[in-house]
N, C-alpha and C. Protein backbone atom coordinates (compact mmCIF):
# COMPACT_ATOMS: atom_id res chain seq x y z
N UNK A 1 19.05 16.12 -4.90
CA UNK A 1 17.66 16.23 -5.28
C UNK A 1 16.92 16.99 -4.17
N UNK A 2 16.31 18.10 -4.71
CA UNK A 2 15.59 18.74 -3.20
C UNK A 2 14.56 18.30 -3.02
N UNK A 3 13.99 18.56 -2.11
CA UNK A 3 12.94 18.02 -1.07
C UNK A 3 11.91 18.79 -1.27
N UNK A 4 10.89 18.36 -1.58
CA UNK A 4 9.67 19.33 -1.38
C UNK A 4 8.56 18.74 -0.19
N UNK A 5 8.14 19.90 0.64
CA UNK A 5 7.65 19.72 1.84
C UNK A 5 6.05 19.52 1.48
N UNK A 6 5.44 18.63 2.45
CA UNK A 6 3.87 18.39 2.10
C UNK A 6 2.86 19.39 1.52
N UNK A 7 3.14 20.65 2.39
CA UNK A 7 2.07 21.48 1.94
C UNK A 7 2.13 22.21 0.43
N UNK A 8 3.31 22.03 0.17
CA UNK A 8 3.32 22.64 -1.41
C UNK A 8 3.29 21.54 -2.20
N UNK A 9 3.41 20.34 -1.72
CA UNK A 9 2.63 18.75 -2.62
C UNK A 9 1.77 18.68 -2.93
N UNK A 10 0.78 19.32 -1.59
CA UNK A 10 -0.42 19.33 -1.54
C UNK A 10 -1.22 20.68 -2.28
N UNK A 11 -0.74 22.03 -2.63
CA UNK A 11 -0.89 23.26 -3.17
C UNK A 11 -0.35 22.63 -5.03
N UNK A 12 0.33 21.95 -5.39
CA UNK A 12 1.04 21.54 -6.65
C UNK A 12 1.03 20.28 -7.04
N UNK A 13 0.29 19.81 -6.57
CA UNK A 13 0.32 17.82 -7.07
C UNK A 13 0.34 18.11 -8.15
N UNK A 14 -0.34 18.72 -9.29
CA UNK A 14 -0.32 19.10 -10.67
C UNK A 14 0.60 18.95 -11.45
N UNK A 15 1.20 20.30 -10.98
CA UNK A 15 2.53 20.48 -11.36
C UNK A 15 3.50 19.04 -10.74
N UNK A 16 3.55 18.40 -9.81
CA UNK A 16 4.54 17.84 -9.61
C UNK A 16 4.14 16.21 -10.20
N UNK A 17 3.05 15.94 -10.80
CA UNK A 17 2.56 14.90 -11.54
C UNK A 17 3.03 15.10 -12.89
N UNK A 18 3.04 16.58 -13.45
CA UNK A 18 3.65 16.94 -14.79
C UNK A 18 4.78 16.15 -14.52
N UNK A 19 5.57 17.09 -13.72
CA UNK A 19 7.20 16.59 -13.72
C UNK A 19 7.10 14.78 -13.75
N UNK A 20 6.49 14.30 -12.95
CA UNK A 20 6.96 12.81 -12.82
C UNK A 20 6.95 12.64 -14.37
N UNK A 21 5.59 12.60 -15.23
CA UNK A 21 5.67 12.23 -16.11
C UNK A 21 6.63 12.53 -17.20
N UNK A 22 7.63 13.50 -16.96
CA UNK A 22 8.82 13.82 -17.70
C UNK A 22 9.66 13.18 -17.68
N UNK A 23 9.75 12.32 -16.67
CA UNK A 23 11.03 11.62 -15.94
C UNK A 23 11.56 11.82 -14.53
N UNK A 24 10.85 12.56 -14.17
CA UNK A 24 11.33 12.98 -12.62
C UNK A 24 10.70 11.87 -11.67
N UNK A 25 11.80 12.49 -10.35
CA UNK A 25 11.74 11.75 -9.16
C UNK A 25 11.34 13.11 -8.37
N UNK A 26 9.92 12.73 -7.42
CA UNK A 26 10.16 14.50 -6.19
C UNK A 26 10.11 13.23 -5.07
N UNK A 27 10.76 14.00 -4.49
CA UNK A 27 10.99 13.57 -2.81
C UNK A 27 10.12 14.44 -2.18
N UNK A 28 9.38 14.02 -1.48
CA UNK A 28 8.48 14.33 -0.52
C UNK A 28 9.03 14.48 1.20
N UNK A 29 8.51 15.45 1.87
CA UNK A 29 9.30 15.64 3.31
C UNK A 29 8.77 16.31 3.85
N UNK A 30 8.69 15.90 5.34
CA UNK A 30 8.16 16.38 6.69
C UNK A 30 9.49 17.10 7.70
N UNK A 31 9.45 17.83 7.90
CA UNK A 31 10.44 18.70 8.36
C UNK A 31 11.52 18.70 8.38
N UNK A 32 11.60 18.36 6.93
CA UNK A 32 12.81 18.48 5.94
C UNK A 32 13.77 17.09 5.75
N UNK A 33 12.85 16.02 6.20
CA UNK A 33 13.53 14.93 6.35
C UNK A 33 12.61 13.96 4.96
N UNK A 34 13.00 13.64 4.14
CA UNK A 34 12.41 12.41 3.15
C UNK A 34 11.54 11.51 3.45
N UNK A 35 9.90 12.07 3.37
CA UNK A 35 9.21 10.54 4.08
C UNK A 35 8.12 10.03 2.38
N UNK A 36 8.45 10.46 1.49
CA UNK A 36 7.54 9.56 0.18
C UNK A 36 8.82 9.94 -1.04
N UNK A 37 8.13 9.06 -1.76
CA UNK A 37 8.85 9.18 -3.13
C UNK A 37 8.10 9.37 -4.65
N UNK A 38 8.25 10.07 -4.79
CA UNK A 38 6.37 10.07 -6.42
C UNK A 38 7.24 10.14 -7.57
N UNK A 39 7.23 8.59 -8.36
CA UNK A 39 7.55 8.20 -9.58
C UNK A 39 6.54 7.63 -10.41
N UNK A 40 6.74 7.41 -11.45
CA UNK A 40 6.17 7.19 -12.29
C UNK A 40 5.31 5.92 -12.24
N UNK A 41 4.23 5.50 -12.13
CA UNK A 41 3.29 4.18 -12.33
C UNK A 41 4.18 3.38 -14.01
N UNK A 42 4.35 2.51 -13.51
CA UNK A 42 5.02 1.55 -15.03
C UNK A 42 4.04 0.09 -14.59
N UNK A 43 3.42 -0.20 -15.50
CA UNK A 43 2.92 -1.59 -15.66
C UNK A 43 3.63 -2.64 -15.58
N UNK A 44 3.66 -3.90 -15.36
CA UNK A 44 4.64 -4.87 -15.52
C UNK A 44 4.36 -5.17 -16.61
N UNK A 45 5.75 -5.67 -17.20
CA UNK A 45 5.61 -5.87 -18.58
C UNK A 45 5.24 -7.25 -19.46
N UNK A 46 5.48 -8.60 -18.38
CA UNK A 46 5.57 -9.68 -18.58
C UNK A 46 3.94 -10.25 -18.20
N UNK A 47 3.11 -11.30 -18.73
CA UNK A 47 1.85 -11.68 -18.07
C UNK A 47 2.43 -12.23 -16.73
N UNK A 48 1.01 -11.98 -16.26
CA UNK A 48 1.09 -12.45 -14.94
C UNK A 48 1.66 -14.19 -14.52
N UNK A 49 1.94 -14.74 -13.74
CA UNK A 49 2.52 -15.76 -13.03
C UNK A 49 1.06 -16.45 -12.37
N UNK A 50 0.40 -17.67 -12.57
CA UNK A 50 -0.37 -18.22 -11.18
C UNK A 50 0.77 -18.32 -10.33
N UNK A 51 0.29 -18.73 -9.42
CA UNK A 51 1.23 -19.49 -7.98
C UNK A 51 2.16 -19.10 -8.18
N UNK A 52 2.37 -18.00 -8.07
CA UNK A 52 3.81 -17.14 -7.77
C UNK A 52 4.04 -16.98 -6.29
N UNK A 53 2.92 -17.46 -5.19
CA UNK A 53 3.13 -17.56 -4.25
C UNK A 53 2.75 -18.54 -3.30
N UNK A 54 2.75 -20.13 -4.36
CA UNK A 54 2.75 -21.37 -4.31
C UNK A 54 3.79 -21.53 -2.75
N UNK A 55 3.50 -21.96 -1.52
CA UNK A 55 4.19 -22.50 -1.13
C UNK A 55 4.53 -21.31 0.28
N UNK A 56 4.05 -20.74 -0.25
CA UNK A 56 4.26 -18.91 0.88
C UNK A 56 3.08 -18.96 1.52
N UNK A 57 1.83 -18.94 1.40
CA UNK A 57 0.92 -18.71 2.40
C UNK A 57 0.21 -20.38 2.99
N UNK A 58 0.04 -19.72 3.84
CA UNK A 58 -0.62 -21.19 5.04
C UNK A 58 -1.98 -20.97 5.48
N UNK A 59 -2.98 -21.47 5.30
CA UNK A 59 -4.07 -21.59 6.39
C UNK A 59 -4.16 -22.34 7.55
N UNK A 60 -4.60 -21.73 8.35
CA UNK A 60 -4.48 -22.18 9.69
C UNK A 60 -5.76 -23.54 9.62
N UNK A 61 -5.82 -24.62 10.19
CA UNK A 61 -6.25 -25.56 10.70
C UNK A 61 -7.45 -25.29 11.01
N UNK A 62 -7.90 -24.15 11.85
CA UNK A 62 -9.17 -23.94 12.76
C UNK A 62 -9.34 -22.44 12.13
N UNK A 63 -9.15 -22.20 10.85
CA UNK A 63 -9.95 -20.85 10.45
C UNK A 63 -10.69 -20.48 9.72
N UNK A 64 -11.98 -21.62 9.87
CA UNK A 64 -13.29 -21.74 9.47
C UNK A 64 -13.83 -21.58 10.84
N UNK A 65 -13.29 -21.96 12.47
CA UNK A 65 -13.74 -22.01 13.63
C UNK A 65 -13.90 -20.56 14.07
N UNK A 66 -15.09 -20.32 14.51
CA UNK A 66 -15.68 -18.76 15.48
C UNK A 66 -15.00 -18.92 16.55
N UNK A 67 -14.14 -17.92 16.81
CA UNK A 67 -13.30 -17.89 18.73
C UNK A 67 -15.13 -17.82 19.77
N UNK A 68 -14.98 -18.49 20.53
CA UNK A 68 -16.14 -18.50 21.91
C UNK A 68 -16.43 -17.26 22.24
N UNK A 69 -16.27 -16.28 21.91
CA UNK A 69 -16.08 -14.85 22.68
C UNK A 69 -16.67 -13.79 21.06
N UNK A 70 -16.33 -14.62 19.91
CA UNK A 70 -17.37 -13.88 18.50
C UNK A 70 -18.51 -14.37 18.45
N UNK A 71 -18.68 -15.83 19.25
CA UNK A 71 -19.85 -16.67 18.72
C UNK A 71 -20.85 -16.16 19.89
N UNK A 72 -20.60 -15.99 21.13
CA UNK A 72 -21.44 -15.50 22.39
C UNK A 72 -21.56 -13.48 21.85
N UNK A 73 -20.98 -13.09 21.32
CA UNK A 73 -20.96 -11.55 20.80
C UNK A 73 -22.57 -11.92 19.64
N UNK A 74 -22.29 -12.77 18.92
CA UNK A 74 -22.99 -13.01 17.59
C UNK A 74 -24.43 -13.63 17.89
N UNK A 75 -24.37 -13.85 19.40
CA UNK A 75 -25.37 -14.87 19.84
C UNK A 75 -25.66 -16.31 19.71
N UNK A 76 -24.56 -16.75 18.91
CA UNK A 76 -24.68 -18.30 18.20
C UNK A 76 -23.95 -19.17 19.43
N UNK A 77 -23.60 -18.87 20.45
CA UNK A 77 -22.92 -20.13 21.54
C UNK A 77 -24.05 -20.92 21.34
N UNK A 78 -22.83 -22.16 21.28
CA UNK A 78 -24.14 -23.51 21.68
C UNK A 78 -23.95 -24.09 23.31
N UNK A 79 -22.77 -22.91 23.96
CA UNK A 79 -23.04 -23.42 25.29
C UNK A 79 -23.72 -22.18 26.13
């Protein structure tokens, strides 16, 4: 699959948005090495999930608390 370099990405997005929508893959590249990939946007097909990330994120204890050093910036120290 060849490589097409930024500045003619950037001169042809057009054209190279046609192609995706045909079925293509362009590889994108910075001195001749592969740094993006431009495929096609596909929707997911299934409804969404709640709490699909039930159990993965944490709040910290004290992160409603201003660090001493935002609250004296903000003017609000109470010392």
């Amino acid at each position: 699959m060849p490589i097409t370099n930024i500045s003619e990405a950037k001169a042809q997005l057009s054209a190279l948005i046609e192609r995706v929508l045909d079925g293509e893959e362009i590889i994108i590249g910075k001195a001749g090495k592969p740094v993006a990939r431009l495929i096609k946007f596909e929707r997911p097909t299934g409804p969404r999930q709640p709490g699909a990330l039930r159990g993965k994120i944490v709040i910290a204890e004290d992160f409603d608390e201003l660090p001493a050093d935002l609250e004296a910036a903000f003017g609000i120290s109470e010392t």
